[in-house]
N, C-alpha and C. Protein backbone atom coordinates (compact mmCIF):
# COMPACT_ATOMS: atom_id res chain seq x y z
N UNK A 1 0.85 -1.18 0.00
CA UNK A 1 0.00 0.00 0.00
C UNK A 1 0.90 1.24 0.00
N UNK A 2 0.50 2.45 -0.47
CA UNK A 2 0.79 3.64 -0.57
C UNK A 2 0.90 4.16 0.38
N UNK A 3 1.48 4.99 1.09
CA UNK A 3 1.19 5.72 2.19
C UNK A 3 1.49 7.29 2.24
N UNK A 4 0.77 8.22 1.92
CA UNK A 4 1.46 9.80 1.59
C UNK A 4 1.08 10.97 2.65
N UNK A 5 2.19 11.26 2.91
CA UNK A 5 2.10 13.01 3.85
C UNK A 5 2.59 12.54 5.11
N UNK A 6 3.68 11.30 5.11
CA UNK A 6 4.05 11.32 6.91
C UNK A 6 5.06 11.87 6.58
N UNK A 7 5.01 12.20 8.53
CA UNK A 7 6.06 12.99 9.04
C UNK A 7 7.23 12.37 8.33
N UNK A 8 8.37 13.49 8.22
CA UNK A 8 9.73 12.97 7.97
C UNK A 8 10.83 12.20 9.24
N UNK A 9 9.63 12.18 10.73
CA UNK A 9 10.54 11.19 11.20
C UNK A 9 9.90 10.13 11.52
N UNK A 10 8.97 9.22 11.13
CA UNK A 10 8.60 8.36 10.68
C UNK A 10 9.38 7.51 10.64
N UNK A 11 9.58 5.87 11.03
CA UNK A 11 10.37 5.52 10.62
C UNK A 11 9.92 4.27 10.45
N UNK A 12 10.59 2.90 9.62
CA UNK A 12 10.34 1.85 8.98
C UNK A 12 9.54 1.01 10.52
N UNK A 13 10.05 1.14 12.05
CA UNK A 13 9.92 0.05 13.09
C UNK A 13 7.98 0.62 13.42
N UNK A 14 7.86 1.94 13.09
CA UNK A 14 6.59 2.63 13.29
C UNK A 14 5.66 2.10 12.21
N UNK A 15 6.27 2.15 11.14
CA UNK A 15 5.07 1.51 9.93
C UNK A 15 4.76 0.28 10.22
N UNK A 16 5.63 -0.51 10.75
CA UNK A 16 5.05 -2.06 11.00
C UNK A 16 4.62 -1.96 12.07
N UNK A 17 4.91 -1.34 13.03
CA UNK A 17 3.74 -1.29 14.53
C UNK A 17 2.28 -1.14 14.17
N UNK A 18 2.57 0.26 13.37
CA UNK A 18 1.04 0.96 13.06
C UNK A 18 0.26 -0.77 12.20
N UNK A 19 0.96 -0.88 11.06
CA UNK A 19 0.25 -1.53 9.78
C UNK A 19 0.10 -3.26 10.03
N UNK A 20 1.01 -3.27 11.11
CA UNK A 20 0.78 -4.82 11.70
C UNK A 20 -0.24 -5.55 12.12
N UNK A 21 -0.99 -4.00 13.07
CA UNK A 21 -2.32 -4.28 13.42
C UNK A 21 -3.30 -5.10 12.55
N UNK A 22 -2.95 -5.10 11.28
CA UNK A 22 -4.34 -5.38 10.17
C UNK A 22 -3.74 -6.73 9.54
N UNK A 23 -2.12 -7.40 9.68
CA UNK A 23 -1.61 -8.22 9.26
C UNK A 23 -0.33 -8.25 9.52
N UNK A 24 0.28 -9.04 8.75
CA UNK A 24 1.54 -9.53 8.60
C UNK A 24 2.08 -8.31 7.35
N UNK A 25 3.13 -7.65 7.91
CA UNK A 25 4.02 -6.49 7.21
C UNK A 25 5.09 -7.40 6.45
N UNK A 26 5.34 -7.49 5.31
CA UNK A 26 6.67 -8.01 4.77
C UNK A 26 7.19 -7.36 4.33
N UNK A 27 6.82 -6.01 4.14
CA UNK A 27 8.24 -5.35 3.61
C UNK A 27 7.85 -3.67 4.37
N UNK A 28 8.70 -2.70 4.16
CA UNK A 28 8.54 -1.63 4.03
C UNK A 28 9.46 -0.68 3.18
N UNK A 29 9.27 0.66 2.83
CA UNK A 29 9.93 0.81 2.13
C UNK A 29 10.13 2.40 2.04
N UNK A 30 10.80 3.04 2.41
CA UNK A 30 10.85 4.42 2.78
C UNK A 30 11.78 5.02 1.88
N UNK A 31 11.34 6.19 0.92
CA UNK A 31 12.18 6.44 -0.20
C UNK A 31 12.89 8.07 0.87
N UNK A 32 14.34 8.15 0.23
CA UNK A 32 14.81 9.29 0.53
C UNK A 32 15.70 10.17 -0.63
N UNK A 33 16.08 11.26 0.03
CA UNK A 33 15.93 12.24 -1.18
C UNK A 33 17.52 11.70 -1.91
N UNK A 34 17.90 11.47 -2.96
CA UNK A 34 19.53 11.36 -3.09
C UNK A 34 20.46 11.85 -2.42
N UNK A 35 20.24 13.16 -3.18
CA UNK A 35 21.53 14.45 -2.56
C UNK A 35 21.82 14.68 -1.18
N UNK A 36 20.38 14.24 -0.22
CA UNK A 36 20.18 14.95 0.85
C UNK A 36 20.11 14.03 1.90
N UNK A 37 19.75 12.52 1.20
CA UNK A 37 19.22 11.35 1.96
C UNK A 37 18.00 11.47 3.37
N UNK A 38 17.45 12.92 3.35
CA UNK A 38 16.21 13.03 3.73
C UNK A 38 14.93 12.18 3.69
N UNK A 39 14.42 11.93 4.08
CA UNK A 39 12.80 11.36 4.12
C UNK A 39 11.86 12.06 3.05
N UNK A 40 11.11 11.38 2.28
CA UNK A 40 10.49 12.51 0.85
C UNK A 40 9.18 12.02 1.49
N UNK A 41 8.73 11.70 2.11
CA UNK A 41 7.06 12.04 2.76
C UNK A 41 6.26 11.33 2.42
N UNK A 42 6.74 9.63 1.97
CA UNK A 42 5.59 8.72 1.25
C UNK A 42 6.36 7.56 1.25
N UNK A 43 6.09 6.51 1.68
CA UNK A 43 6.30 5.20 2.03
C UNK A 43 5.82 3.90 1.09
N UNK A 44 5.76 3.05 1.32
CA UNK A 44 4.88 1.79 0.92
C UNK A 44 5.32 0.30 1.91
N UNK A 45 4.46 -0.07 2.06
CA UNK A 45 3.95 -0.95 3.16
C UNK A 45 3.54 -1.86 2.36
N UNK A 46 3.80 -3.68 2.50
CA UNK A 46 3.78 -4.80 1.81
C UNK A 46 3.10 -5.52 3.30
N UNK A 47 1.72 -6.11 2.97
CA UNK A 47 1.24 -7.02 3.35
C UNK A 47 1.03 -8.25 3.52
N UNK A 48 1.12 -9.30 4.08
CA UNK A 48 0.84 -10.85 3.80
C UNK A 48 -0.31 -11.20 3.00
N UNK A 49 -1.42 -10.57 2.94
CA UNK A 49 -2.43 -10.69 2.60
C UNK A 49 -3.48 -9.46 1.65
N UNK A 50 -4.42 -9.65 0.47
CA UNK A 50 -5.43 -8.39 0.46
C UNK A 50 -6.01 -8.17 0.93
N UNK A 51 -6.59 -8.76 2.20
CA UNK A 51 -7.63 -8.59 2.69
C UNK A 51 -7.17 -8.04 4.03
N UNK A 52 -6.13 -8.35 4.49
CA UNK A 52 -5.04 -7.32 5.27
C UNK A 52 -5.14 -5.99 4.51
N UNK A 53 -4.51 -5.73 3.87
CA UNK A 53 -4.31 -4.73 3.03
C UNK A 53 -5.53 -3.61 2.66
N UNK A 54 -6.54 -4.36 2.38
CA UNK A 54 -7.81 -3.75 2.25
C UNK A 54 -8.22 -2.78 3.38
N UNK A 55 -8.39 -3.99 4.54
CA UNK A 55 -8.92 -3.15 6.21
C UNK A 55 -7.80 -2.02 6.01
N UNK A 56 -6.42 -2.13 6.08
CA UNK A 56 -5.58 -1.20 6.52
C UNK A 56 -6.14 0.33 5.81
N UNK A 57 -6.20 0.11 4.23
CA UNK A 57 -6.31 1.27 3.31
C UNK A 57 -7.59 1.88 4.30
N UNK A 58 -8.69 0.91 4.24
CA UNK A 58 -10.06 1.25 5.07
C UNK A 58 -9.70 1.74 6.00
N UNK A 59 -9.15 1.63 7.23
CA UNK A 59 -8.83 2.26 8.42
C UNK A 59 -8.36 3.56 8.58
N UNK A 60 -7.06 3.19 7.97
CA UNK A 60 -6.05 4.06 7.92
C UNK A 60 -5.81 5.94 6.84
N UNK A 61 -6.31 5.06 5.94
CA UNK A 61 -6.96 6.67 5.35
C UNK A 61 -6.93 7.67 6.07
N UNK A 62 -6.37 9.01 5.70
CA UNK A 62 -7.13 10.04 6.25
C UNK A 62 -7.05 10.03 8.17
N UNK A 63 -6.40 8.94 8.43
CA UNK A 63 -6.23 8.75 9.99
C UNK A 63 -5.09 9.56 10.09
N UNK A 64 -4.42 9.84 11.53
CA UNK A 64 -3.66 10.51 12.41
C UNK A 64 -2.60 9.62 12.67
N UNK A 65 -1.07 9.75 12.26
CA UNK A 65 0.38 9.15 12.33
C UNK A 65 0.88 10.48 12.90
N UNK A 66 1.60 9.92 13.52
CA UNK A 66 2.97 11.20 14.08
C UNK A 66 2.41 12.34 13.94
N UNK A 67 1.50 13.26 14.29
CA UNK A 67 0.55 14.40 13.82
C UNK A 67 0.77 14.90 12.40
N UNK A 68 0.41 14.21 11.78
CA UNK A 68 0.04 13.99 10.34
C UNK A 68 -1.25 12.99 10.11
N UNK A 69 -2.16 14.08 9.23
CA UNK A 69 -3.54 13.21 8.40
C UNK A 69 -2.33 12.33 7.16
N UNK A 70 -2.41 11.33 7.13
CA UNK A 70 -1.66 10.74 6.00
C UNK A 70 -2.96 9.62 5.23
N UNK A 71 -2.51 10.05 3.94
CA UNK A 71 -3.12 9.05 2.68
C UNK A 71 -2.70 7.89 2.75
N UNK A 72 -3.71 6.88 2.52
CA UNK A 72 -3.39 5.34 2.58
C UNK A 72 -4.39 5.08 1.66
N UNK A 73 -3.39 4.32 0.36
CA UNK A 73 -4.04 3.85 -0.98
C UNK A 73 -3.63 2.57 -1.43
N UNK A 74 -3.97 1.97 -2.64
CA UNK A 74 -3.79 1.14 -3.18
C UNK A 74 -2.51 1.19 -3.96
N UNK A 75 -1.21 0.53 -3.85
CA UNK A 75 -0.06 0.65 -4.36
C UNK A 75 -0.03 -0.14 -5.96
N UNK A 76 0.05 0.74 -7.03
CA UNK A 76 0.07 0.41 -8.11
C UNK A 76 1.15 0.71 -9.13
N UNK A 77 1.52 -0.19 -10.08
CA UNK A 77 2.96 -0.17 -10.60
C UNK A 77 2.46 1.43 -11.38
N UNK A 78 3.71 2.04 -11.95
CA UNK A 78 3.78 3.31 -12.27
C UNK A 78 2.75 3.29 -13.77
N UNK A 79 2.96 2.20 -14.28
CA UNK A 79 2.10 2.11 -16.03
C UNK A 79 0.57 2.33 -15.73
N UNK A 80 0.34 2.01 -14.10
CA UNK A 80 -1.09 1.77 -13.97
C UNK A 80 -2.29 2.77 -13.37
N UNK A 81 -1.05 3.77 -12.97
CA UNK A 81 -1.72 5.38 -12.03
C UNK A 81 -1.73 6.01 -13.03
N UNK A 82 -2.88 6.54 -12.68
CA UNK A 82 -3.74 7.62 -13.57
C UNK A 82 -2.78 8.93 -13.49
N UNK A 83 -3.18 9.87 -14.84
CA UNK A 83 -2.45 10.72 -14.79
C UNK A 83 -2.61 12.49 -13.94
């Protein structure tokens, strides 16, 4: 799943606390900036399951992380997001 607008100190042991709740986490994945190796404000979170995955998007949406409203979507390869 997608995850957009967390805090920049956020970190990979917090996404699986938070996203564990709904399943089994197998991956995470926290992109940072090159130059700066900063935090760029959007994650993705790998589930055991869709139906894990589903509740989470359901829940988590629009919910409260690190005082941040953060987006929680459906993670889709780049050919497949709309423009």
């Amino acid at each position: 799943i997608y995850i957009h607008a967390l805090f920049i100190a956020t970190d990979e042991p917090r996404l699986r606390e938070t996203f564990g709740e709904f399943g089994t986490v197998t991956d995470v994945f926290l992109p940072v900036e090159r130059n700066t190796n900063r935090p760029r404000g959007f994650g993705f979170v790998t589930l055991s399951t869709r139906d894990a995955a589903e509740k989470a998007i359901s829940k988590m949406d629009q919910a409260q992380l690190d005082g941040r409203t953060i987006r929680v979507n459906e993670s889709r390869p780049k050919g497949e997001r709309g423009a």
